[in-house]
N, C-alpha and C. Protein backbone atom coordinates (compact mmCIF):
# COMPACT_ATOMS: atom_id res chain seq x y z
N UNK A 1 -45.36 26.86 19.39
CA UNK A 1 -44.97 26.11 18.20
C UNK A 1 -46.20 25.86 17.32
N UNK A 2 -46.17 26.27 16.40
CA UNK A 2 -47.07 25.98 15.04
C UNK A 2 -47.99 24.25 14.56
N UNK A 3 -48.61 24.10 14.44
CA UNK A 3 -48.96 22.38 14.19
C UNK A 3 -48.40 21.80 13.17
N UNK A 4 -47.71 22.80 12.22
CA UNK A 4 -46.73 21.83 11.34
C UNK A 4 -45.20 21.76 12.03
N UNK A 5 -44.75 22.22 12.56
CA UNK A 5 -43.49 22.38 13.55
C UNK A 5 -43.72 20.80 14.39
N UNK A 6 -44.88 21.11 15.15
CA UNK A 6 -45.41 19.96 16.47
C UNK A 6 -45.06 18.86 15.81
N UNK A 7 -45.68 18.16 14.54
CA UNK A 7 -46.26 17.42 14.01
C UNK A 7 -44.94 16.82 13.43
N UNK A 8 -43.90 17.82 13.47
CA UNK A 8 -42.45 17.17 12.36
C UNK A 8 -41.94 17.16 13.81
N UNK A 9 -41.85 17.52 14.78
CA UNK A 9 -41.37 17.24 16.01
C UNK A 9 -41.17 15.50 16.30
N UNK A 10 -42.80 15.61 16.11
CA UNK A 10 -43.32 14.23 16.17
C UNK A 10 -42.75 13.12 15.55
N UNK A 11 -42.63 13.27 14.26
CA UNK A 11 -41.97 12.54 13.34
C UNK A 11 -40.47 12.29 13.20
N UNK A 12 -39.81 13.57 13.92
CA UNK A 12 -38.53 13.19 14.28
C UNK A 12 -38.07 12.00 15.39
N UNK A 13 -38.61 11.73 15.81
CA UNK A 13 -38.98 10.85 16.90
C UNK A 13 -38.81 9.29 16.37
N UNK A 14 -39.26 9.22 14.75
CA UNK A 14 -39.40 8.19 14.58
C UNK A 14 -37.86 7.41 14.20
N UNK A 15 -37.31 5.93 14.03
CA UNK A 15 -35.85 5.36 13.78
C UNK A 15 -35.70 6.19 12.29
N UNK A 16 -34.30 6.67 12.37
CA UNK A 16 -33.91 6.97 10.36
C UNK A 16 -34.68 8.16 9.91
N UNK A 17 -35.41 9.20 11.36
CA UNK A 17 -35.92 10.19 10.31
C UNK A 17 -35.62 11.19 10.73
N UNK A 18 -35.22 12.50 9.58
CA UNK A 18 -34.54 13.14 10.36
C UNK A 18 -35.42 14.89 10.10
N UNK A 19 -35.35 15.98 10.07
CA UNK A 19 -35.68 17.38 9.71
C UNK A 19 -36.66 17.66 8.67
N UNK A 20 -35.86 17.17 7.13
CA UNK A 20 -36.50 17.57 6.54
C UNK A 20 -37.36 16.56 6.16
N UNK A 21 -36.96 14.84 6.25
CA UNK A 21 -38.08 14.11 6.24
C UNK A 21 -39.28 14.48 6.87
N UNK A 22 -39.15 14.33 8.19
CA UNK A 22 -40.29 14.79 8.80
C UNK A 22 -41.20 16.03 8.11
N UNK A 23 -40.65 16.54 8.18
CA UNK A 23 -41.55 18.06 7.20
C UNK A 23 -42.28 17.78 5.88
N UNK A 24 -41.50 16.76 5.21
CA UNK A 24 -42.25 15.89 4.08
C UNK A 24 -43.28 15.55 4.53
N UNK A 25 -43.07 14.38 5.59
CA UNK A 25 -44.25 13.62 5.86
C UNK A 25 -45.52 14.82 6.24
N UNK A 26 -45.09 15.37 7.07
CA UNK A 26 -46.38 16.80 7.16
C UNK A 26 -46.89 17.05 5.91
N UNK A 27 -46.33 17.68 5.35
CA UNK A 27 -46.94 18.48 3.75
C UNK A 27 -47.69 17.33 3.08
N UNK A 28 -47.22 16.14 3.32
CA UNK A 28 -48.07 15.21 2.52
C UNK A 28 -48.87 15.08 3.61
N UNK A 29 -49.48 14.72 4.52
CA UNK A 29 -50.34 15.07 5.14
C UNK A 29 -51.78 16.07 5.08
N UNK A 30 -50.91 17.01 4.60
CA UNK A 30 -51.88 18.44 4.33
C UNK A 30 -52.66 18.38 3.17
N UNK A 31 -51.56 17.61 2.23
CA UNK A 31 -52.13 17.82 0.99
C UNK A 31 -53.23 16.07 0.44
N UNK A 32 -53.28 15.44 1.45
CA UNK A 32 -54.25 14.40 1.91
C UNK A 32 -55.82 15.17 2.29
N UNK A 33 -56.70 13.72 1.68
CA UNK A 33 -57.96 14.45 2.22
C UNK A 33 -58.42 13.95 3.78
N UNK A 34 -59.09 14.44 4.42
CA UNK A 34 -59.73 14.57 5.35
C UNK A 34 -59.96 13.23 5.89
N UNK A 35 -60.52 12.32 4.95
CA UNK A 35 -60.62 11.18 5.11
C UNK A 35 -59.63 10.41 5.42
N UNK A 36 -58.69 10.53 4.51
CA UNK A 36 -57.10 9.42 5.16
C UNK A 36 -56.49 10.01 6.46
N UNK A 37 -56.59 11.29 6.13
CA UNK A 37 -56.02 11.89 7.70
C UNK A 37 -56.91 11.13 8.96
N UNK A 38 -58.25 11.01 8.91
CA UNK A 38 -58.73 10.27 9.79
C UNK A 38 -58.56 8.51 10.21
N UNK A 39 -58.82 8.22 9.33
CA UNK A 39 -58.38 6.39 8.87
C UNK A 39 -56.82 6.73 9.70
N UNK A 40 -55.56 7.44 9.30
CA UNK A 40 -54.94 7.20 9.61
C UNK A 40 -54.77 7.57 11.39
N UNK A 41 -55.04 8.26 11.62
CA UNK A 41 -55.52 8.47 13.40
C UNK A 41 -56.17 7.60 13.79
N UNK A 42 -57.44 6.47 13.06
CA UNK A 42 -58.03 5.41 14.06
C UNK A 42 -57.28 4.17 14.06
N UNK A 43 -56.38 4.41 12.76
CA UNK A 43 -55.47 3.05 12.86
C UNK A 43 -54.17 3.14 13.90
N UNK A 44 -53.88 4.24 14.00
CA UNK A 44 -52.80 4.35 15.22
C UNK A 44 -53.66 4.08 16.27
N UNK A 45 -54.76 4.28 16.86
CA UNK A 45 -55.70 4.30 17.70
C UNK A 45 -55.61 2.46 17.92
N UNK A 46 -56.23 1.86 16.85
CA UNK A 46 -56.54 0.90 16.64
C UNK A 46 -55.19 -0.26 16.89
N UNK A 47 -53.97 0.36 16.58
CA UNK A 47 -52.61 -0.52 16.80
C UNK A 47 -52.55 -0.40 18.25
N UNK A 48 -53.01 0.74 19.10
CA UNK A 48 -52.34 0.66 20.59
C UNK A 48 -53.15 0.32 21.20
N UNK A 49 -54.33 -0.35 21.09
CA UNK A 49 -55.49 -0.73 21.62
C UNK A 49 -55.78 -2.41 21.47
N UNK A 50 -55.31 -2.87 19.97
CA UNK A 50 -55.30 -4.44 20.26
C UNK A 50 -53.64 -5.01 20.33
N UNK A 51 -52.66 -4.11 20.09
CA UNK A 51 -51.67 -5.30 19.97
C UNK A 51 -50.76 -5.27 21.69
N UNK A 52 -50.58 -6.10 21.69
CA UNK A 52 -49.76 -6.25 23.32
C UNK A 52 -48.46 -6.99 23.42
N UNK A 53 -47.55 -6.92 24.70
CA UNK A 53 -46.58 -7.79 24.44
C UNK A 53 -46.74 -9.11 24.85
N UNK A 54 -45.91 -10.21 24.42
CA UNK A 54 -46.27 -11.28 24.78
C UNK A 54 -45.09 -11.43 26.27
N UNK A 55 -45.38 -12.00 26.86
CA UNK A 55 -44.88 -12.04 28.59
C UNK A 55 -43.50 -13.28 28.27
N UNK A 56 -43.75 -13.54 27.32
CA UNK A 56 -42.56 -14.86 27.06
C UNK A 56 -41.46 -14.39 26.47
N UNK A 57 -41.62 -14.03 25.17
CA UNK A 57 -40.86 -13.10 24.23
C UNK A 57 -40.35 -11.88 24.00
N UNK A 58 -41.46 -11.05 24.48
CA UNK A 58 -41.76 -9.81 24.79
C UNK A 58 -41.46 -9.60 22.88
N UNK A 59 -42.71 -9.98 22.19
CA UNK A 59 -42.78 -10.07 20.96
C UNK A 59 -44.12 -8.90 20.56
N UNK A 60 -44.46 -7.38 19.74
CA UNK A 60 -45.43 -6.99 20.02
C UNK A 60 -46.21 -7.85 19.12
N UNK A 61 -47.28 -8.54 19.44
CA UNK A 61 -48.46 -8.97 18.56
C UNK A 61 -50.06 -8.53 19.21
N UNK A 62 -50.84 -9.06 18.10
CA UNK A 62 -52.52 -8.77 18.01
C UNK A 62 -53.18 -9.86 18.95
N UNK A 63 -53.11 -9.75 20.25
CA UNK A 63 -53.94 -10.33 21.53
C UNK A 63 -54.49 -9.89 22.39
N UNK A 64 -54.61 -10.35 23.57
CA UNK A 64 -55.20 -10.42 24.99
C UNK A 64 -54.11 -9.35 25.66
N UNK A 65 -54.57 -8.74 26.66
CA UNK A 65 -52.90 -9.04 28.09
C UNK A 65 -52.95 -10.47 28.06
N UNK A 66 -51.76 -10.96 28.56
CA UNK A 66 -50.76 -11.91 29.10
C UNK A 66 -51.42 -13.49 28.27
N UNK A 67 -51.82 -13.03 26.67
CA UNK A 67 -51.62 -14.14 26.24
C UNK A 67 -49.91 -14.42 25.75
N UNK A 68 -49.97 -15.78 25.09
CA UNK A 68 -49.06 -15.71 24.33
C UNK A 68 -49.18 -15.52 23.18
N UNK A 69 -47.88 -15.01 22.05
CA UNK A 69 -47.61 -15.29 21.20
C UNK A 69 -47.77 -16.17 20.34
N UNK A 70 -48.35 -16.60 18.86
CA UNK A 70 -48.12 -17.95 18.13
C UNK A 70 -46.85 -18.93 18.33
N UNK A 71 -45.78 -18.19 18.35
CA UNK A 71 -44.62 -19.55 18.38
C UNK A 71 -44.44 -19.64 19.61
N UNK A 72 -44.49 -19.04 20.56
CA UNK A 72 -44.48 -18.94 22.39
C UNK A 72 -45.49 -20.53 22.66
N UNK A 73 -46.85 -20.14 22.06
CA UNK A 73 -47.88 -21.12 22.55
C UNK A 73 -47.66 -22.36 21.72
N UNK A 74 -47.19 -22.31 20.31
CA UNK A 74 -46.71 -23.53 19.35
C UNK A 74 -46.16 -24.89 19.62
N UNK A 75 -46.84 -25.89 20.18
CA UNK A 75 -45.70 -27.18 20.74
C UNK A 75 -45.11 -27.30 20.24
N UNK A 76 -44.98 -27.52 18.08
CA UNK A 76 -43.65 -27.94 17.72
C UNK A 76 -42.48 -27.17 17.62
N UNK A 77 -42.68 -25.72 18.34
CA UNK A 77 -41.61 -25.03 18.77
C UNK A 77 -40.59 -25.75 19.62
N UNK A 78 -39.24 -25.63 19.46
CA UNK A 78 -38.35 -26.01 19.86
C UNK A 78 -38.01 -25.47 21.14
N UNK A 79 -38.52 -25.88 22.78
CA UNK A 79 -38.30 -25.39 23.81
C UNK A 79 -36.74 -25.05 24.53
N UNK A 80 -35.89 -25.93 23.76
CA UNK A 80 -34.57 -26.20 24.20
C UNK A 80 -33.87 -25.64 23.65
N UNK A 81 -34.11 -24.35 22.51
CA UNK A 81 -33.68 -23.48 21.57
C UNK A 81 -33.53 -22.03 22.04
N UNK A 82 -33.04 -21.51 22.13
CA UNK A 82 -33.60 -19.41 22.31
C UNK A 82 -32.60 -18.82 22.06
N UNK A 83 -32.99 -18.03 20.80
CA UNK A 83 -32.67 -16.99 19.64
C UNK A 83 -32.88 -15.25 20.37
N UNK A 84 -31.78 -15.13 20.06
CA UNK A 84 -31.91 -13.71 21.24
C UNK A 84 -31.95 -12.64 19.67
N UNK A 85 -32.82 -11.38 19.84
CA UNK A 85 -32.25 -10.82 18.77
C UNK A 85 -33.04 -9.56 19.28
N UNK A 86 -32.09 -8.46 18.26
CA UNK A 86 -32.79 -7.07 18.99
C UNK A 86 -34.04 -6.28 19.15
N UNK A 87 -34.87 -6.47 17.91
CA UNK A 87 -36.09 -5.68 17.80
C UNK A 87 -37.25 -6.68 17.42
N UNK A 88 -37.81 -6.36 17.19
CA UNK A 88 -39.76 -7.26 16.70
C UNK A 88 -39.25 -7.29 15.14
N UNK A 89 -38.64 -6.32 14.33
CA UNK A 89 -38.11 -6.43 12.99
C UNK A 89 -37.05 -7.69 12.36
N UNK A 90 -36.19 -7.76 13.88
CA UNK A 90 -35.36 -8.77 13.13
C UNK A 90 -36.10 -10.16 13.77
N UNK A 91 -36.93 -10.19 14.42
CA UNK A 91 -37.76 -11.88 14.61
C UNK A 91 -38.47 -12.02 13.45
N UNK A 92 -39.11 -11.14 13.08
CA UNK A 92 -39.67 -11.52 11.32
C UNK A 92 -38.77 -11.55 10.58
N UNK A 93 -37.89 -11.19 10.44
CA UNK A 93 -36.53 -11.53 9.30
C UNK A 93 -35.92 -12.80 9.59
N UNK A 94 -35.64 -13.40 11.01
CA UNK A 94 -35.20 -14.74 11.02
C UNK A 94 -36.64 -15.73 10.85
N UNK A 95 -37.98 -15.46 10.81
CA UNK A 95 -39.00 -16.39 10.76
C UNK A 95 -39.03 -16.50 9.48
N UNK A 96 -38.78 -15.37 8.38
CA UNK A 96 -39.08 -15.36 6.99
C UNK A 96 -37.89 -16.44 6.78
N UNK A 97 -37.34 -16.84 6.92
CA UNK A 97 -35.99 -17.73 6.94
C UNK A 97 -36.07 -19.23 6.86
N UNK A 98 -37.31 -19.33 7.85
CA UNK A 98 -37.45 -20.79 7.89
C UNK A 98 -36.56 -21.50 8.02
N UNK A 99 -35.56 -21.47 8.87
CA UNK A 99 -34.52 -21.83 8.94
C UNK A 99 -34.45 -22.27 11.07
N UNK A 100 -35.13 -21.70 11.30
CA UNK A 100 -35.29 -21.73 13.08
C UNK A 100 -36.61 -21.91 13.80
N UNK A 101 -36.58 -22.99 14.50
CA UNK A 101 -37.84 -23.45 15.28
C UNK A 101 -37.74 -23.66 16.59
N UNK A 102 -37.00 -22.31 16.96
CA UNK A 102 -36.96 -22.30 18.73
C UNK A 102 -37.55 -21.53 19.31
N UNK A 103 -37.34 -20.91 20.47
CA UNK A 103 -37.78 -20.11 21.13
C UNK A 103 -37.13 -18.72 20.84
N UNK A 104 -37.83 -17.24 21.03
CA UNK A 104 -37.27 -15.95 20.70
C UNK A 104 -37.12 -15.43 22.11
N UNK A 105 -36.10 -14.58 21.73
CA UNK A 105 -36.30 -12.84 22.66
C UNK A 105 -35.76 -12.22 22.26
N UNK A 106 -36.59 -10.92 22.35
CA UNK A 106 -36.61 -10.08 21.99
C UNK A 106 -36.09 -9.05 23.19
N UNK A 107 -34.38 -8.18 22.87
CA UNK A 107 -33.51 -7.76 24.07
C UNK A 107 -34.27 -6.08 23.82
N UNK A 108 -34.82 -5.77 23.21
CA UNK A 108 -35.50 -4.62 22.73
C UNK A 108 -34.54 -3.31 22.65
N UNK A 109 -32.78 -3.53 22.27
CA UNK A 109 -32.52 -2.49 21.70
C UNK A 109 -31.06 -3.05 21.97
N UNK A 110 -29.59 -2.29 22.07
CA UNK A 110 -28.19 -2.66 22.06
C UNK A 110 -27.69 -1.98 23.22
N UNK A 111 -26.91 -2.58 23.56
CA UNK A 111 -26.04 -1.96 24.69
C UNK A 111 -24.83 -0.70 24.45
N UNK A 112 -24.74 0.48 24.46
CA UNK A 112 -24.14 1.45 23.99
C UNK A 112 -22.35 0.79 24.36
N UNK A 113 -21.49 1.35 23.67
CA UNK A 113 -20.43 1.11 23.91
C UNK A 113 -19.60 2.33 24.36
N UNK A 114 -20.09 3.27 24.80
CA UNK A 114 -19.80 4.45 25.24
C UNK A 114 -20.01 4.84 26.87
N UNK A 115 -20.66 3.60 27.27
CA UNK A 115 -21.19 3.64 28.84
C UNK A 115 -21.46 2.28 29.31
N UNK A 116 -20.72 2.04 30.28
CA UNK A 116 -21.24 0.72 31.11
C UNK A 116 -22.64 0.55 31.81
N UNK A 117 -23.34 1.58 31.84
CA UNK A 117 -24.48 1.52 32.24
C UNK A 117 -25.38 0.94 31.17
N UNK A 118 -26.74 -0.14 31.59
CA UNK A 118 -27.25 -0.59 30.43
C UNK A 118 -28.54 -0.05 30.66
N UNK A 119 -28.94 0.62 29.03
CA UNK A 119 -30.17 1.39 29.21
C UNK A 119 -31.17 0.55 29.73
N UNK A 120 -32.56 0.96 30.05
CA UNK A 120 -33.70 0.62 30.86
C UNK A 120 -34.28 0.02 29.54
N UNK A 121 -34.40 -0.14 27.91
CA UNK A 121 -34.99 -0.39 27.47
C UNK A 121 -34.66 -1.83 27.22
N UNK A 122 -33.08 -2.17 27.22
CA UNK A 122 -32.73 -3.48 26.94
C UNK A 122 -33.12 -4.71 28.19
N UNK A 123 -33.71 -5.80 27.81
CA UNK A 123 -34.08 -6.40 28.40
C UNK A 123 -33.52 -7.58 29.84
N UNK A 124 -32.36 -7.29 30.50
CA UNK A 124 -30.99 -8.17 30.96
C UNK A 124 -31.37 -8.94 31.38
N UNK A 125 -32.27 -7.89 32.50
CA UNK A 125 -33.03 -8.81 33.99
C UNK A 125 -33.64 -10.14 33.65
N UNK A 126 -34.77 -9.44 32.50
CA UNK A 126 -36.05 -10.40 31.95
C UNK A 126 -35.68 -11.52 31.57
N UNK A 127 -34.06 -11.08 30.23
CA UNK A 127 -33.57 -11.96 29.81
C UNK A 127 -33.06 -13.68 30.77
N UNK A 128 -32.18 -12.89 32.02
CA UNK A 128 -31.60 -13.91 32.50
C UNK A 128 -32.74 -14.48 33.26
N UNK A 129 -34.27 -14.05 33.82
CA UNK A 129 -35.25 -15.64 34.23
C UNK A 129 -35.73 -16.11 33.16
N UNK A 130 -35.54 -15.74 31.92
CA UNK A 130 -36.04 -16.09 31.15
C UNK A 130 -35.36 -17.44 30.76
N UNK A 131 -34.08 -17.54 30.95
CA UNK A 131 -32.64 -18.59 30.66
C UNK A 131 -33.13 -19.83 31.89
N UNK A 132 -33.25 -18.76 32.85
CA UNK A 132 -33.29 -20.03 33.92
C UNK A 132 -34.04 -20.98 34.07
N UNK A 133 -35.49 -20.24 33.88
CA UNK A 133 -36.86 -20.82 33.55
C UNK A 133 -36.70 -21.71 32.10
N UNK A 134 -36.26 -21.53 31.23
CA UNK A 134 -35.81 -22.64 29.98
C UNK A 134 -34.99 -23.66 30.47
N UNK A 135 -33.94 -23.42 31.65
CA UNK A 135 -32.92 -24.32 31.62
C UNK A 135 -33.54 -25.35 32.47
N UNK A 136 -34.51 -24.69 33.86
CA UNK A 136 -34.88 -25.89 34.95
C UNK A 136 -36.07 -26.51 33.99
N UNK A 137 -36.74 -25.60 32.88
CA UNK A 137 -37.82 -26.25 33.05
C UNK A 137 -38.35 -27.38 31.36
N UNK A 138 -37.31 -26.94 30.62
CA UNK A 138 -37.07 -27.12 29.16
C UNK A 138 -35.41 -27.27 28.44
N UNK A 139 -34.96 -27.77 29.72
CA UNK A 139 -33.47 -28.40 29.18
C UNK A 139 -33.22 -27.30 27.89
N UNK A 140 -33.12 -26.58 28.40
CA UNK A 140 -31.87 -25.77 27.37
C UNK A 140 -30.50 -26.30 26.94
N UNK A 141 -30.51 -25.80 25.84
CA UNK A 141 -29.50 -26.61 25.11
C UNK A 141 -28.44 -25.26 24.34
N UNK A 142 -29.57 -24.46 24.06
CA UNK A 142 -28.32 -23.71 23.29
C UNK A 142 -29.02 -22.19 23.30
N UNK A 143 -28.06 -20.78 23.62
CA UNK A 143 -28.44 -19.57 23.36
C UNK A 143 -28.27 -19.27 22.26
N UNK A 144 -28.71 -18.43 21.17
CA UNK A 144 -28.33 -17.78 19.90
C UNK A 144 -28.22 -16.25 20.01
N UNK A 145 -27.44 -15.90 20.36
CA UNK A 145 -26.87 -13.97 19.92
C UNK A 145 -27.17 -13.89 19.06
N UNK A 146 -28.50 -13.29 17.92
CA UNK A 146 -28.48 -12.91 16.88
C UNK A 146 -28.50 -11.41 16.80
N UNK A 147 -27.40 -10.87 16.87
CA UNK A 147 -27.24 -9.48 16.38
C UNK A 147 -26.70 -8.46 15.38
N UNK A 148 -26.98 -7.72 15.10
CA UNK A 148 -26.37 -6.71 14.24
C UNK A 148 -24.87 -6.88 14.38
N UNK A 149 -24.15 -7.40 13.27
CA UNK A 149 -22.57 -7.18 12.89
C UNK A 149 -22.17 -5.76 13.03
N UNK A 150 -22.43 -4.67 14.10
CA UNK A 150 -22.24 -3.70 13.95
C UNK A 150 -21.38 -3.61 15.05
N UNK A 151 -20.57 -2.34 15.13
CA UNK A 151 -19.93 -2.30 16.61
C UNK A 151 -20.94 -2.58 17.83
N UNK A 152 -21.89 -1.83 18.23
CA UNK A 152 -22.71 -1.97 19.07
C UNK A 152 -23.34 -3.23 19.03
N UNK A 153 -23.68 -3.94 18.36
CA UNK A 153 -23.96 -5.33 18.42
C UNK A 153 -22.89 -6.41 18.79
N UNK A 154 -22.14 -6.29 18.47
CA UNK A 154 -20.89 -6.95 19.01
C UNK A 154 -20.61 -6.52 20.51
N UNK A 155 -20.91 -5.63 20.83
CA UNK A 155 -20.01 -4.95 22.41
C UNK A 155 -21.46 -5.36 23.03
N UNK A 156 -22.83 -5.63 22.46
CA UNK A 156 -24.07 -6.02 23.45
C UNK A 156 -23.70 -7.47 23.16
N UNK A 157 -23.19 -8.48 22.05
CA UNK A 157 -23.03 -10.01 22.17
C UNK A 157 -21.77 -10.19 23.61
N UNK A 158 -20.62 -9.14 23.24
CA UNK A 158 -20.03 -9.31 24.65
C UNK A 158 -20.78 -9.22 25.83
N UNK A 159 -21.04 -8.57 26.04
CA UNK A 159 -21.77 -8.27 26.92
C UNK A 159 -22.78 -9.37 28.08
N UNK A 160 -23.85 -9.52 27.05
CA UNK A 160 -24.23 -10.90 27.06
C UNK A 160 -23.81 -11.98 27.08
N UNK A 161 -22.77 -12.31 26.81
CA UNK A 161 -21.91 -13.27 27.09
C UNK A 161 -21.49 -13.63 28.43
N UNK A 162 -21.08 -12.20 28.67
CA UNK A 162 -20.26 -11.89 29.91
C UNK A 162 -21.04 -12.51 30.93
N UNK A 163 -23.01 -11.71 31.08
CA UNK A 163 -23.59 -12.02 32.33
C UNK A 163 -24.12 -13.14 31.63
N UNK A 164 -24.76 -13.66 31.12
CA UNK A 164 -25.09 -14.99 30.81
C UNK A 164 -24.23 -16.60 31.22
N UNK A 165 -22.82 -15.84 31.11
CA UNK A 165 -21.79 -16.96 31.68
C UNK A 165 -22.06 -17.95 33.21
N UNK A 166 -22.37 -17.28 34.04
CA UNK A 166 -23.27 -17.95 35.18
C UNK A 166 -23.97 -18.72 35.18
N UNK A 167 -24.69 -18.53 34.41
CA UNK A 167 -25.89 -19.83 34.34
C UNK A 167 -25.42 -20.79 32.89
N UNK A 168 -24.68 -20.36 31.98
CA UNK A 168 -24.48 -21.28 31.46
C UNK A 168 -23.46 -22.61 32.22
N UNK A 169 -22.34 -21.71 32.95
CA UNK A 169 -21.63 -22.57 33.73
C UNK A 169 -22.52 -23.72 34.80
N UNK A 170 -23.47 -23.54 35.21
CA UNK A 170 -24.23 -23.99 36.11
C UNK A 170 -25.57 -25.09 35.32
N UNK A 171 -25.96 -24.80 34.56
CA UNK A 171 -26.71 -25.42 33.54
C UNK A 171 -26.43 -26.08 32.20
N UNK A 172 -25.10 -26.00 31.62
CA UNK A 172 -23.97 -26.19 30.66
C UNK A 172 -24.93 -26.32 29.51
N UNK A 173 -25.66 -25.14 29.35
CA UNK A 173 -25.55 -24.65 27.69
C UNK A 173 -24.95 -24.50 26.50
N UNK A 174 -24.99 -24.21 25.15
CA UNK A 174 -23.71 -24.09 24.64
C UNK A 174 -24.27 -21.90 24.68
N UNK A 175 -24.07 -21.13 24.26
CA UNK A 175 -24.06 -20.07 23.91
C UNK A 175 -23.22 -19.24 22.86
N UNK A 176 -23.66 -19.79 21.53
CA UNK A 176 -23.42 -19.13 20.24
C UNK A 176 -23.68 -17.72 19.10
N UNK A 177 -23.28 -17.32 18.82
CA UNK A 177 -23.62 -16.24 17.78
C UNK A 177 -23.48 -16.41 16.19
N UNK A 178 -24.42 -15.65 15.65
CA UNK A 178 -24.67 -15.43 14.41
C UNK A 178 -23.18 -15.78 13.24
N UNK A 179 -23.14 -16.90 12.57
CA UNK A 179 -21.92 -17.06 11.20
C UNK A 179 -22.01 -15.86 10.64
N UNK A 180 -20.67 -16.41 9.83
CA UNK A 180 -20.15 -15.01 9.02
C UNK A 180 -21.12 -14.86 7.62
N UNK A 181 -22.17 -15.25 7.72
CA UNK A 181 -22.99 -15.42 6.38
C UNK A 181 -23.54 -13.99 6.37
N UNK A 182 -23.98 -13.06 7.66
CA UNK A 182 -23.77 -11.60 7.66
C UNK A 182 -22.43 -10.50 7.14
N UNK A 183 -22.39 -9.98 6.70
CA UNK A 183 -21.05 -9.05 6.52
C UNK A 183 -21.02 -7.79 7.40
N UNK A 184 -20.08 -7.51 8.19
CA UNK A 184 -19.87 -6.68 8.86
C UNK A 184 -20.29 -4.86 8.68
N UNK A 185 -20.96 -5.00 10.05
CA UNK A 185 -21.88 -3.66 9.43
C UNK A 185 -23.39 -4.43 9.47
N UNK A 186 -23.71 -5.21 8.47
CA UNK A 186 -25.29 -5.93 8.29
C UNK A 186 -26.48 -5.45 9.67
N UNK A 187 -27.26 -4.83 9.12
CA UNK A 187 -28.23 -4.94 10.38
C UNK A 187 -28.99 -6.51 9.85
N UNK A 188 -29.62 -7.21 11.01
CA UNK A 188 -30.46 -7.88 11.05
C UNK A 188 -31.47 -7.90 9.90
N UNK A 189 -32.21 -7.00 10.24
CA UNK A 189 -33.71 -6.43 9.72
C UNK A 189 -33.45 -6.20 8.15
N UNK A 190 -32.41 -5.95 7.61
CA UNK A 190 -32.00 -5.42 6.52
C UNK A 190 -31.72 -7.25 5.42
N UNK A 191 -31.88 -7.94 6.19
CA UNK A 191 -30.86 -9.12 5.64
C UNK A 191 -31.99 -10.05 4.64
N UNK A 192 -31.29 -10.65 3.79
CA UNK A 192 -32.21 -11.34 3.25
C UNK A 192 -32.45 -12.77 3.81
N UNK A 193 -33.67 -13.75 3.41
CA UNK A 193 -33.78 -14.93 4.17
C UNK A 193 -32.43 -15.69 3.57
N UNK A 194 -31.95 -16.04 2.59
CA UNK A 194 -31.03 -16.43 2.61
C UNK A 194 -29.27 -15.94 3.22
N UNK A 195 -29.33 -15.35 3.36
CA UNK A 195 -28.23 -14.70 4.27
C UNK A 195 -27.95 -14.74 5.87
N UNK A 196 -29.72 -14.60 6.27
CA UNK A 196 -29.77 -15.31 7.47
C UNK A 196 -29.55 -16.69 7.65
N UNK A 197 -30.16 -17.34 6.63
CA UNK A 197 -29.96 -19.37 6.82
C UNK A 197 -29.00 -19.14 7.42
N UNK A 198 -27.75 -18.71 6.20
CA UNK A 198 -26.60 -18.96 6.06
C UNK A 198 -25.84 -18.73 7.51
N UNK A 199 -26.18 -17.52 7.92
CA UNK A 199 -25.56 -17.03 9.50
C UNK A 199 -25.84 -18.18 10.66
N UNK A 200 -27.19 -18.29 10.64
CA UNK A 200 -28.06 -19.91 11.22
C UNK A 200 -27.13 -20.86 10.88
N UNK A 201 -27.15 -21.49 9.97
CA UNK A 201 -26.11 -22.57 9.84
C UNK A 201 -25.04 -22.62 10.43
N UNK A 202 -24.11 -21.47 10.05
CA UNK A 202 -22.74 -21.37 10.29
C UNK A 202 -22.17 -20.79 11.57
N UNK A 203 -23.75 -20.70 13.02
CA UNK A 203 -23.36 -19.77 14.03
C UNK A 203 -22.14 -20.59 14.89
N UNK A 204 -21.73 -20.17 15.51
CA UNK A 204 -20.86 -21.06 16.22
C UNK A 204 -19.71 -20.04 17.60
């Protein structure tokens, strides 16, 4: 395979891109000087070298191993709060919001509705000590499903519902999802801060 072939290989790889994007991004590449082509190789270099996940959130930010996160380590974070939502994209879309001062997680992708098996990337396991450890140790009070109004977001809020039910029964949480201030279809990440309030407000 050729290094412009490899290289759009590569780029296919990335969310939303598809053939001939990728082949774009190459040619502009080529037709870049020497210099940005480099800058841009030490900054990929440079992203997988300082940023890490945080062990709480599993949020990617610019730290240590096994520090935390800013709102993880934050006291006037709301311990008795946790906002479930799918990617690192939609926790900055509900922070731009200003509308929520709890705790995050991050489930790191959706549960397919085509297979009962749940991929290795979504977080279940992590999720549920993560519940327990809030509930013995920070009186939990309430879960938030914040997900994509999409089919697959809906069949992962079931979902979650489903195994989460255990410990809410046992710890008597409430466990809510996102108001209709989203419109069906809405990704997360896509939403504006006011649209989110609005979902925030009205979850139930």
């Amino acid at each position: 395979m050729n290094p412009i072939d490899q290289l759009a290989k590569i780029f296919k790889e990335f969310p939303g891109i598809g053939e001939r994007q990728a082949k774009r991004f190459v040619y502009f590449l080529l037709h870049k000087n020497p210099i940005y082509v480099k800058e841009l190789g030490d900054s990929i270099l440079a992203l997988k070298n300082s940023i890490t996940l945080c062990p709480s959130c599993f949020l990617f930010f610019q730290g240590n191993k096994d520090d935390l996160c800013t709102t993880c380590q934050n006291t006037a974070t709301d311990k008795s709060l946790l906002l479930i939502v799918e990617k690192d994209a939609d926790f900055e879309s509900v922070k731009k919001s200003k509308t929520y001062n709890g705790m995050y997680f991050i489930l790191g992708g959706l549960v397919p509705i085509v297979t009962k098996e749940t991929p290795s990337f979504v977080r279940t396991k992590e999720l549920l000590k993560t519940i327990e450890e809030r509930a013995t140790k920070n009186n939990l009070t309430e879960v938030v499903l914040a997900l994509s109004l999409s089919p697959q977001g809906e069949n992962t809020d079931m979902y979650l519902r489903e195994i989460i039910n255990p410990l809410q029964t046992k710890y008597s949480f409430r466990v809510v999802s996102l108001g209709r201030g989203l419109s069906t279809g809405t990704e997360l990440e896509y939403s504006d801060s006011e649209t989110i309030k609005n979902a925030l407000q009205n979850r139930s």
